[in-house]
Protein backbone atom coordinates (compact mmCIF):
# COMPACT_ATOMS: atom_id res chain seq x y z
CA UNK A 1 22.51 -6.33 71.00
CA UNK A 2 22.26 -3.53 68.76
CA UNK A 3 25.52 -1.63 68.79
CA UNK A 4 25.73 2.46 68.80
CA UNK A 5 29.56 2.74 68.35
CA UNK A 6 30.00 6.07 66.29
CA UNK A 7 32.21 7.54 63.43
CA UNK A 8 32.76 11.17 64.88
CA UNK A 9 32.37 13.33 61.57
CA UNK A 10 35.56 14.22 60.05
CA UNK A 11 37.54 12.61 62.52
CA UNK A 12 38.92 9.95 59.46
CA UNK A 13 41.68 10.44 57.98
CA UNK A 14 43.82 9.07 55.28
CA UNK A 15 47.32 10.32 55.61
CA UNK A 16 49.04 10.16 51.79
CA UNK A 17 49.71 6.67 50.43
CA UNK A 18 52.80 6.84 48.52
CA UNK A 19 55.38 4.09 46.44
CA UNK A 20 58.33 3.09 47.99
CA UNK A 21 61.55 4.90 46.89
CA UNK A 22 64.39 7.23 47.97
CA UNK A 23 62.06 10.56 46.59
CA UNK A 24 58.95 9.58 48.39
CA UNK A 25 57.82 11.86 50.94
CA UNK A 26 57.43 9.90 53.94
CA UNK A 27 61.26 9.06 54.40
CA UNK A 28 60.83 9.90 58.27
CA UNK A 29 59.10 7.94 61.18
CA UNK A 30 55.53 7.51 60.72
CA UNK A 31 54.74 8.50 64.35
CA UNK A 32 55.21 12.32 63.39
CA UNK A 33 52.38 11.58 60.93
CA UNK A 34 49.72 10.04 63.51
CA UNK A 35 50.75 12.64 66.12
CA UNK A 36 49.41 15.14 63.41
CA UNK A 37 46.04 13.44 62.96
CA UNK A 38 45.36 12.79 66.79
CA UNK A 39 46.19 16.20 67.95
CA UNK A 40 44.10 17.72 65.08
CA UNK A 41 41.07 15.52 65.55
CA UNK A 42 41.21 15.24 69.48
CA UNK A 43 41.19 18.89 69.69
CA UNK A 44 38.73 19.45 67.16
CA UNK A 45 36.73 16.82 68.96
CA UNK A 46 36.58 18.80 71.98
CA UNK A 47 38.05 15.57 74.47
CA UNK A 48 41.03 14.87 76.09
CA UNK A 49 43.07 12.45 74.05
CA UNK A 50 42.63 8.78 74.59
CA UNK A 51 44.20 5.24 74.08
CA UNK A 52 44.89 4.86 70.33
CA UNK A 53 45.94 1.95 68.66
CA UNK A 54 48.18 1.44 65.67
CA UNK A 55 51.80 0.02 64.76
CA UNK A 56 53.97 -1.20 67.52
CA UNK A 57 55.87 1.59 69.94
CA UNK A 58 55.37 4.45 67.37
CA UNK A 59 51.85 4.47 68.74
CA UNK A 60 52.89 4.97 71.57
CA UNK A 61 55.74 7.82 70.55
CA UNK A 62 52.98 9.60 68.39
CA UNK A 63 50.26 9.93 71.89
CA UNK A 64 52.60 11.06 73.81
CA UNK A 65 54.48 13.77 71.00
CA UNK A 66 50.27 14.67 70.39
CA UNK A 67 50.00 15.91 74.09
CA UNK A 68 48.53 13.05 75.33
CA UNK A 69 49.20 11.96 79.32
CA UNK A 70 51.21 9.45 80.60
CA UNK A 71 48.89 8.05 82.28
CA UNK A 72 47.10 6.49 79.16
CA UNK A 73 47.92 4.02 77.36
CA UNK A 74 48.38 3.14 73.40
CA UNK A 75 48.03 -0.49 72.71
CA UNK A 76 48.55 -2.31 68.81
CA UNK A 77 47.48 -5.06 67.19
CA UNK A 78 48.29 -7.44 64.88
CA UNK A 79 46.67 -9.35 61.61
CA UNK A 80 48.56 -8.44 58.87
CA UNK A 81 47.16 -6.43 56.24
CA UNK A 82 43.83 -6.81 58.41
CA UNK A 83 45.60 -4.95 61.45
CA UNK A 84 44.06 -1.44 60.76
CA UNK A 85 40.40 -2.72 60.70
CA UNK A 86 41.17 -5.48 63.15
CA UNK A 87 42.10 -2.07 65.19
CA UNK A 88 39.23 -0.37 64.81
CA UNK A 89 36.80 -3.35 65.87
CA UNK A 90 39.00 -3.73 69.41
CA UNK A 91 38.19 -0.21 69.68
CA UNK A 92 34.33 -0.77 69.88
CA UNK A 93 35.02 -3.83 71.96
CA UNK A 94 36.80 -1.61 74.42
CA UNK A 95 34.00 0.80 74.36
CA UNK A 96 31.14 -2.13 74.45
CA UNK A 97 32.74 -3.22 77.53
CA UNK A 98 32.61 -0.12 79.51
CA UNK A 99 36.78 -0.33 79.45
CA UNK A 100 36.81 3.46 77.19
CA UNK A 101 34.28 6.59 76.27
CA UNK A 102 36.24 7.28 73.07
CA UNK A 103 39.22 5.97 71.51
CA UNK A 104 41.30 6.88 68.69
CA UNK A 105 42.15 3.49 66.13
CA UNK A 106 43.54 3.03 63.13
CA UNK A 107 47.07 1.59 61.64
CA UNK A 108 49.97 3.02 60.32
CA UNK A 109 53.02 1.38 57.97
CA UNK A 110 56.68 2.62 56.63
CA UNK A 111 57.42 -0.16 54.23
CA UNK A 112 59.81 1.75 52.95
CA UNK A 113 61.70 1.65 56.75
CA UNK A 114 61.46 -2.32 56.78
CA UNK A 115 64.63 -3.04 57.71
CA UNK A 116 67.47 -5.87 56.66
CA UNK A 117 68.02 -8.89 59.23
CA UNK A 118 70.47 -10.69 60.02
CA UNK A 119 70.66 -14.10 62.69
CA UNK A 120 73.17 -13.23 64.37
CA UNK A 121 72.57 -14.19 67.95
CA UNK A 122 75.03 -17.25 68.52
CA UNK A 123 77.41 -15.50 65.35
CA UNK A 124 78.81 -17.84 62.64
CA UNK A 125 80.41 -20.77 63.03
CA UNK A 126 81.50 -21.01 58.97
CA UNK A 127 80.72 -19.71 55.73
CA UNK A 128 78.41 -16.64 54.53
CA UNK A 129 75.04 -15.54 56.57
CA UNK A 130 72.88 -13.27 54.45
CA UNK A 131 70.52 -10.25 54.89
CA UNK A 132 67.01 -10.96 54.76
CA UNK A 133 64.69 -8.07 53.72
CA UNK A 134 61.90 -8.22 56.35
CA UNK A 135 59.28 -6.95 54.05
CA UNK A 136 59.03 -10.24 52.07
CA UNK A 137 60.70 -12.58 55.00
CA UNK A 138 57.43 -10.66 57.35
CA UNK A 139 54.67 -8.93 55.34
CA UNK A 140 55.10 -10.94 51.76
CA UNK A 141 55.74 -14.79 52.01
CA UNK A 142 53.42 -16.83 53.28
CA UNK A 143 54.36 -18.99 56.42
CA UNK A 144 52.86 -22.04 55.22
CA UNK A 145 53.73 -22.51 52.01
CA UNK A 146 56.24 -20.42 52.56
CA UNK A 147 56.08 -18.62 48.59
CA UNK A 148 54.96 -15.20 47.93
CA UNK A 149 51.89 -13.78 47.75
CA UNK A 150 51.78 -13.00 44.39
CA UNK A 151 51.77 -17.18 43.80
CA UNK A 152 48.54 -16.72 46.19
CA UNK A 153 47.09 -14.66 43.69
CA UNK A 154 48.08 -17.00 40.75
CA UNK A 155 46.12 -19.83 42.68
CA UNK A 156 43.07 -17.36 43.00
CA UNK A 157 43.63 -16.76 39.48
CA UNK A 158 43.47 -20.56 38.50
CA UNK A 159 40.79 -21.57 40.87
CA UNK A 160 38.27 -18.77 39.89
CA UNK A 161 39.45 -18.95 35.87
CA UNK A 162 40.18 -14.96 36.48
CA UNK A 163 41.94 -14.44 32.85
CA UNK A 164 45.01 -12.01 32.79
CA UNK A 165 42.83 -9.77 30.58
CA UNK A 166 39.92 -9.39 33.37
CA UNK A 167 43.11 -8.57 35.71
CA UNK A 168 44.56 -5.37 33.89
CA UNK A 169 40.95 -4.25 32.94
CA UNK A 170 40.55 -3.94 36.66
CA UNK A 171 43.44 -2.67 37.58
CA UNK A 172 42.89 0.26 34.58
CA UNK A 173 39.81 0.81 36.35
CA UNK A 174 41.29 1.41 39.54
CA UNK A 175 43.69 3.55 38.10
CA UNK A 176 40.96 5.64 36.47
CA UNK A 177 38.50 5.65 39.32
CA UNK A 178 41.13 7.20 41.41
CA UNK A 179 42.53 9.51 39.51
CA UNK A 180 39.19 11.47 38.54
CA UNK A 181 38.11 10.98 42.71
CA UNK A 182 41.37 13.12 42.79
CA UNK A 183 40.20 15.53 40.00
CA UNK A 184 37.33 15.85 41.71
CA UNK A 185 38.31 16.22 45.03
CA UNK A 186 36.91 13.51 46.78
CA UNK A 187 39.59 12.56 49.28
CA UNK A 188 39.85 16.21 50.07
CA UNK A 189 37.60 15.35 53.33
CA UNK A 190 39.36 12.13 54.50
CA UNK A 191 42.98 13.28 54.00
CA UNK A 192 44.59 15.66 57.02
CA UNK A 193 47.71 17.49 55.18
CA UNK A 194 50.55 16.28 57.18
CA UNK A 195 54.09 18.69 57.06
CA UNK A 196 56.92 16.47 56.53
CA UNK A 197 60.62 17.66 57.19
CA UNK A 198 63.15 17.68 54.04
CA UNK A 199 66.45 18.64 53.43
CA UNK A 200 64.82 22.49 51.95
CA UNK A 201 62.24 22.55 55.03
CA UNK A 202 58.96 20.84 55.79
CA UNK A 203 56.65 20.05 52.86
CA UNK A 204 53.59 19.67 52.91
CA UNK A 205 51.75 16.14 51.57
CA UNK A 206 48.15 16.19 51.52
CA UNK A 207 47.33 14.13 48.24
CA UNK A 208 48.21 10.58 47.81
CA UNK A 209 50.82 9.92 45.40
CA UNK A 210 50.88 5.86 44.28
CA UNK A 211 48.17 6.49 41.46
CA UNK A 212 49.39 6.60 38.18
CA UNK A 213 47.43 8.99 36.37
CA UNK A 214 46.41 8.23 32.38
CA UNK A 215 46.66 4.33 32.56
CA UNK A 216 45.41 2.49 29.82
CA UNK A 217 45.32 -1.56 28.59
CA UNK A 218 47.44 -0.86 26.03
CA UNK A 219 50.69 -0.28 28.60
CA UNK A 220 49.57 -2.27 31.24
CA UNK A 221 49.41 -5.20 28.38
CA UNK A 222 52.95 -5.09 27.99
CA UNK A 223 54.19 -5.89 31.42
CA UNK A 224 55.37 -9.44 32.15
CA UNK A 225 53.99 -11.37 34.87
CA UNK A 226 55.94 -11.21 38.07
CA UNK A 227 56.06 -14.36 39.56
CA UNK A 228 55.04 -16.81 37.30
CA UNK A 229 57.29 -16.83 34.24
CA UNK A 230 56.79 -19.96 32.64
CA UNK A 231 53.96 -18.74 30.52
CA UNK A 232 51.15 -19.74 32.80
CA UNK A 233 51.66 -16.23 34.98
CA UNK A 234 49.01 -13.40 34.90
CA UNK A 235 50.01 -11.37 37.72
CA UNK A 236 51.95 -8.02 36.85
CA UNK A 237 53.46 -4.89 38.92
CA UNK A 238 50.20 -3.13 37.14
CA UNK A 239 47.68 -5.60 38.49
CA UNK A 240 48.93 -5.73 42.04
CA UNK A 241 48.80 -3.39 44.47
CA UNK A 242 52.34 -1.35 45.45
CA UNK A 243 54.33 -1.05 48.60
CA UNK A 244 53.76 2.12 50.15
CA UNK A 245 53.98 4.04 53.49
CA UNK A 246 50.40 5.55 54.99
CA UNK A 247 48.40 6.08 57.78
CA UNK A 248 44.92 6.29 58.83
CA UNK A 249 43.11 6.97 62.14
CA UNK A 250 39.23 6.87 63.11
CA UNK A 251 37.59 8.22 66.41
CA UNK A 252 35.11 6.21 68.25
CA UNK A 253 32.56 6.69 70.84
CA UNK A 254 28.99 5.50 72.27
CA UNK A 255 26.47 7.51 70.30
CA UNK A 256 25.39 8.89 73.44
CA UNK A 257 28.58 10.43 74.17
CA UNK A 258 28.41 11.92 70.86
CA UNK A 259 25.27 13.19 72.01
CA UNK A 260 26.59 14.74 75.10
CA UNK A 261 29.23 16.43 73.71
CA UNK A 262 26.73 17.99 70.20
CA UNK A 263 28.57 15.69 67.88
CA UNK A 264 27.02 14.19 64.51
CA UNK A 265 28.23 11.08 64.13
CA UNK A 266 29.60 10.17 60.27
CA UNK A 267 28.34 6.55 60.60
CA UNK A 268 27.63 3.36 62.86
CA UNK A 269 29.29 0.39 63.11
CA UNK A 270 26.59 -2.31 62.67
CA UNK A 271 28.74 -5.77 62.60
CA UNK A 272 31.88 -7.28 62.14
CA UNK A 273 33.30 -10.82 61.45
CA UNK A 274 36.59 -12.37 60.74
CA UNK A 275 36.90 -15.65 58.76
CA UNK A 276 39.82 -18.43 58.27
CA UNK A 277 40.40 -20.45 54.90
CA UNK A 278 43.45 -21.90 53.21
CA UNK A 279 46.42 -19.89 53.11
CA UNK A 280 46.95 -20.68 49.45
CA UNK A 281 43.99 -18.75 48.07
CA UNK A 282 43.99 -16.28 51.17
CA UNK A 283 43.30 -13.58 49.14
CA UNK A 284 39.20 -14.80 48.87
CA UNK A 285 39.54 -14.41 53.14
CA UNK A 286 36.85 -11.53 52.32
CA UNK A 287 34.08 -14.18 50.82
CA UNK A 288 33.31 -15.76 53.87
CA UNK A 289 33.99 -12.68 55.96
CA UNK A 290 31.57 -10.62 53.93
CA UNK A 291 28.99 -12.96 54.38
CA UNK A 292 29.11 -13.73 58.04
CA UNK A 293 29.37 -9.69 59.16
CA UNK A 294 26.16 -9.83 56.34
CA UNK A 295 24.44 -12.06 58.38
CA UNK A 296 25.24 -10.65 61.80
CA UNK A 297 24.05 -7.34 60.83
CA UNK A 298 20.60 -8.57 58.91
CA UNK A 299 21.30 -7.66 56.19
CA UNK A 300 21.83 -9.08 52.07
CA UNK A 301 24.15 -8.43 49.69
CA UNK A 302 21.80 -6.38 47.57
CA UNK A 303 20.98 -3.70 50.84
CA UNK A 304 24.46 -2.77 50.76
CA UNK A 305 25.21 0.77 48.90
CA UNK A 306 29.15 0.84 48.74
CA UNK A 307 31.46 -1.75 49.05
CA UNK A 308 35.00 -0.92 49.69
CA UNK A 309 37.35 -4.15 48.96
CA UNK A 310 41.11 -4.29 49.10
CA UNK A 311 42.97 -4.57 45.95
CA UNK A 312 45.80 -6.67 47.02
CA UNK A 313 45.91 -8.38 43.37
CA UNK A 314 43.39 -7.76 40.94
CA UNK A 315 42.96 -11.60 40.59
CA UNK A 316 41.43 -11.58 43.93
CA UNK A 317 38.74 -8.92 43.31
CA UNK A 318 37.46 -10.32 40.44
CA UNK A 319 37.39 -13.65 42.17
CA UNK A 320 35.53 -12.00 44.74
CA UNK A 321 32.88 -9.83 43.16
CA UNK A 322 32.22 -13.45 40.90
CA UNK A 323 31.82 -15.14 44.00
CA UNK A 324 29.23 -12.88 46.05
CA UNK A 325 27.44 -11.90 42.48
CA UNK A 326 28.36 -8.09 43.32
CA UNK A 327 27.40 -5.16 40.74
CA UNK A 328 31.11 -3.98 40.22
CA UNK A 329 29.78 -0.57 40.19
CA UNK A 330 29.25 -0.50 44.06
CA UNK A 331 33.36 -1.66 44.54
CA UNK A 332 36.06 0.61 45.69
CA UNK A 333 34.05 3.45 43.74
CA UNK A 334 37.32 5.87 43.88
CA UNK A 335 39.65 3.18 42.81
CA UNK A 336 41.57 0.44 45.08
CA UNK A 337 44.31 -0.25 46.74
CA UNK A 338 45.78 -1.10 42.93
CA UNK A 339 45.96 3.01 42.52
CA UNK A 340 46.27 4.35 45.99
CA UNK A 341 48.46 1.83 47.72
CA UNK A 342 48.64 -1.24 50.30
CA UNK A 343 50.70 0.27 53.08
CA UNK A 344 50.09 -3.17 55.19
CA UNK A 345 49.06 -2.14 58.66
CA UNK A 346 47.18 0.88 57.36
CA UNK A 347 44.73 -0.32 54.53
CA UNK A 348 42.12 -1.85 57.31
CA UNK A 349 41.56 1.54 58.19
CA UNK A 350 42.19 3.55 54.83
CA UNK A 351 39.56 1.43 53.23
CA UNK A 352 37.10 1.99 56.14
CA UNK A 353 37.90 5.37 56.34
CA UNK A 354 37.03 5.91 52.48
CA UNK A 355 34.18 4.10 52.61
CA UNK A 356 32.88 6.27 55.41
CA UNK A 357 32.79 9.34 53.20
CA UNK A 358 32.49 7.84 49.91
CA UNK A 359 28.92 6.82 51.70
CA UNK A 360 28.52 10.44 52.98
CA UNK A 361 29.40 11.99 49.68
CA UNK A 362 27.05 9.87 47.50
CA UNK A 363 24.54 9.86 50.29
CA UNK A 364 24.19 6.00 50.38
CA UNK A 365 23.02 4.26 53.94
CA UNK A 366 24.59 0.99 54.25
CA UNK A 367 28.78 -0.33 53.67
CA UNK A 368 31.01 -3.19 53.80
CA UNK A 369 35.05 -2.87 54.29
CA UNK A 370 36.88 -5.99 53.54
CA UNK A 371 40.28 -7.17 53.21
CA UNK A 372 42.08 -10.32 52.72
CA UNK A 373 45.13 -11.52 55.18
CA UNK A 374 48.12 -12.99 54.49
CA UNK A 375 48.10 -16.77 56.02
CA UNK A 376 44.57 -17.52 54.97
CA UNK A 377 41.66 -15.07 56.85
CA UNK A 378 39.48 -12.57 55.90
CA UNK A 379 38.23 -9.64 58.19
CA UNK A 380 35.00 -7.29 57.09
CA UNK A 381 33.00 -4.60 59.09
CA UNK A 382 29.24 -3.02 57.89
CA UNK A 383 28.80 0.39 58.75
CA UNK A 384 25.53 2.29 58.36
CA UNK A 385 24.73 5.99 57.92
């Protein structure tokens, strides 16, 4: 069955990505920061606000503080750094089944409000009990191997012969790609300025603020490798993504409601597929997931315009665009997730969300979002103008 799930224009958003620390601006709950996008786009939308689904209770903290009744719910999800995309797809599903008309999806993430644990329940009998920072113990250390995912990206590394030289050539690139889309104001479209409070009054963030403007392969040479230091390492902090704070939203509905209502849609979703493999090279999850939302939708590799990829390691692009025999040129066209950030629950939907208008802007037809989840899957979705 042919699906007519719609991207209401504009209704995308990519709420500033930004690196962790004490100065960044998002250093307050990232509900206040969805509550902006769905009261901006639901009104603009001309509908009554609807389920939306991102984070855990936040979600539902940001429908309500957006105006939204009581009466309807806000749901979540969870895959890991698939969760925002894995979002978006239960959002069609809801609307397939006749369950919703429109729905608001997308992910959110404060990294940089990952707390400290500590087990505590049944206390101490002797000696020390530590803190465990929930950011690796959750998001970064794989549960079967139980190492982090940087070593993930080493394997990828080893397995596909990705040298540490094809690594910081990408990541320069990513760098570089974003930082002239900025110049150029290409994210100006997906990004809703969001007002954030601060000790002089609310500022407002409407540009993302992980890319590192001027890189070059000269610095990024320098850098030691993270997590392999016994010579054999080629992952760096340059060639891996960062740990940010974001948000991103989408609104859905039946292309007949768009209809009804004198919408033009932004784009279609046409397929969608997720994919298991080994956790220990996890980060190629987006092969196989590429190629089975490819084949659900009828489509090949060489119909697609744009691709938009996460960057979670440069090791694992490479490995990927090797793999599927991609031109390079049609990947993460405004840089990756290596310059703009991997907030973890957010980048399914950032990545959608800038492949939407990176299509629109460029005025290509067909696109594939992909990311790669920790514990060995890989999710992808084709859209189509």
């Amino acid at each position: 069955m042919q699906m007519k799930i719609v991207f209401f224009e504009c209704s995308a958003l990519v709420i500033s990505i930004r690196i962790t620390s004490k100065t960044g601006s998002f250093q307050v709950h990232l509900c206040t920061v969805v509550r902006t996008f769905v009261f901006l786009r639901t009104k603009k939308s001309k509908v009554l606000p609807v389920p939306a689904g991102a984070g855990q209770n936040p979600v539902r903290q940001a429908s309500v503080a957006a105006g939204i009744p009581y009466s309807v719910p806000a749901w979540s999800c969870q895959m890991i750094c698939g969760s925002g995309l894995k979002a978006v797809c239960l959002a069609a599903q809801s609307i397939l089944m006749g369950e919703s008309s429109i729905v608001v999806a997308g992910g959110m993430e404060s990294m940089s409000k990952a707390p400290h644990v500590i087990h505590m329940r049944a206390g101490v009998k002797m000696g020390e009990a530590s803190l465990q920072d929930t950011i690796i113990l959750d998001g970064l250390t794989d549960a079967f191997y139980q190492y982090h995912m940087g070593i993930t990206a080493e394997n990828v590394a080893k397995k596909w012969q990705v040298s540490r030289g094809e690594q910081d050539q990408l990541a320069v690139q990513s760098q570089n790609r974003a930082e002239a889309a900025q110049k150029a104001g290409y994210f100006t479209k997906e990004i809703v300025p969001v007002l954030v409070p601060s000790k002089k009054g609310p500022i407002e963030v409407k540009i993302d603020e992980h890319p590192r403007h001027g890189s070059n392969l000269e610095t990024m040479a320098k850098l030691k490798p993270c997590f392999l230091t016994d010579g054999t390492g080629t992952v760096t902090a340059a060639n891996a993504s960062g740990l940010n704070d974001g948000a991103a939203a989408v609104l859905l509905m039946k292309k007949s409601e768009a209809a009804r209502r004198g919408l033009m849609p932004l784009a279609r979703i046409v397929s969608w597929a997720q994919t298991g493999i080994d956790p220990s090279i996890m980060g190629v999850g987006p092969i196989s997931a590429i190629r089975k939302a490819i084949e659900k939708a009828g489509w090949t590799l060489e119909q697609v315009d744009l691709f938009e990829i996460n960057e979670a390691f440069a090791s694992l692009s490479v490995a990927i665009a090797k793999e599927l025999k991609v031109n390079p040129e049609k990947i993460n066209v405004q840089g990756g997730a290596i310059a703009l950030g991997h907030p973890l629950g957010a980048s399914g939907c950032r990545i959608l969300v800038t492949l939407l208008y990176a299509l629109e802007r460029t005025g290509g037809k067909r696109g594939v979002a992909a990311l790669c989840i920790g514990g060995g899957m890989g999710i992808a979705m084709c859209v189509e103008r």
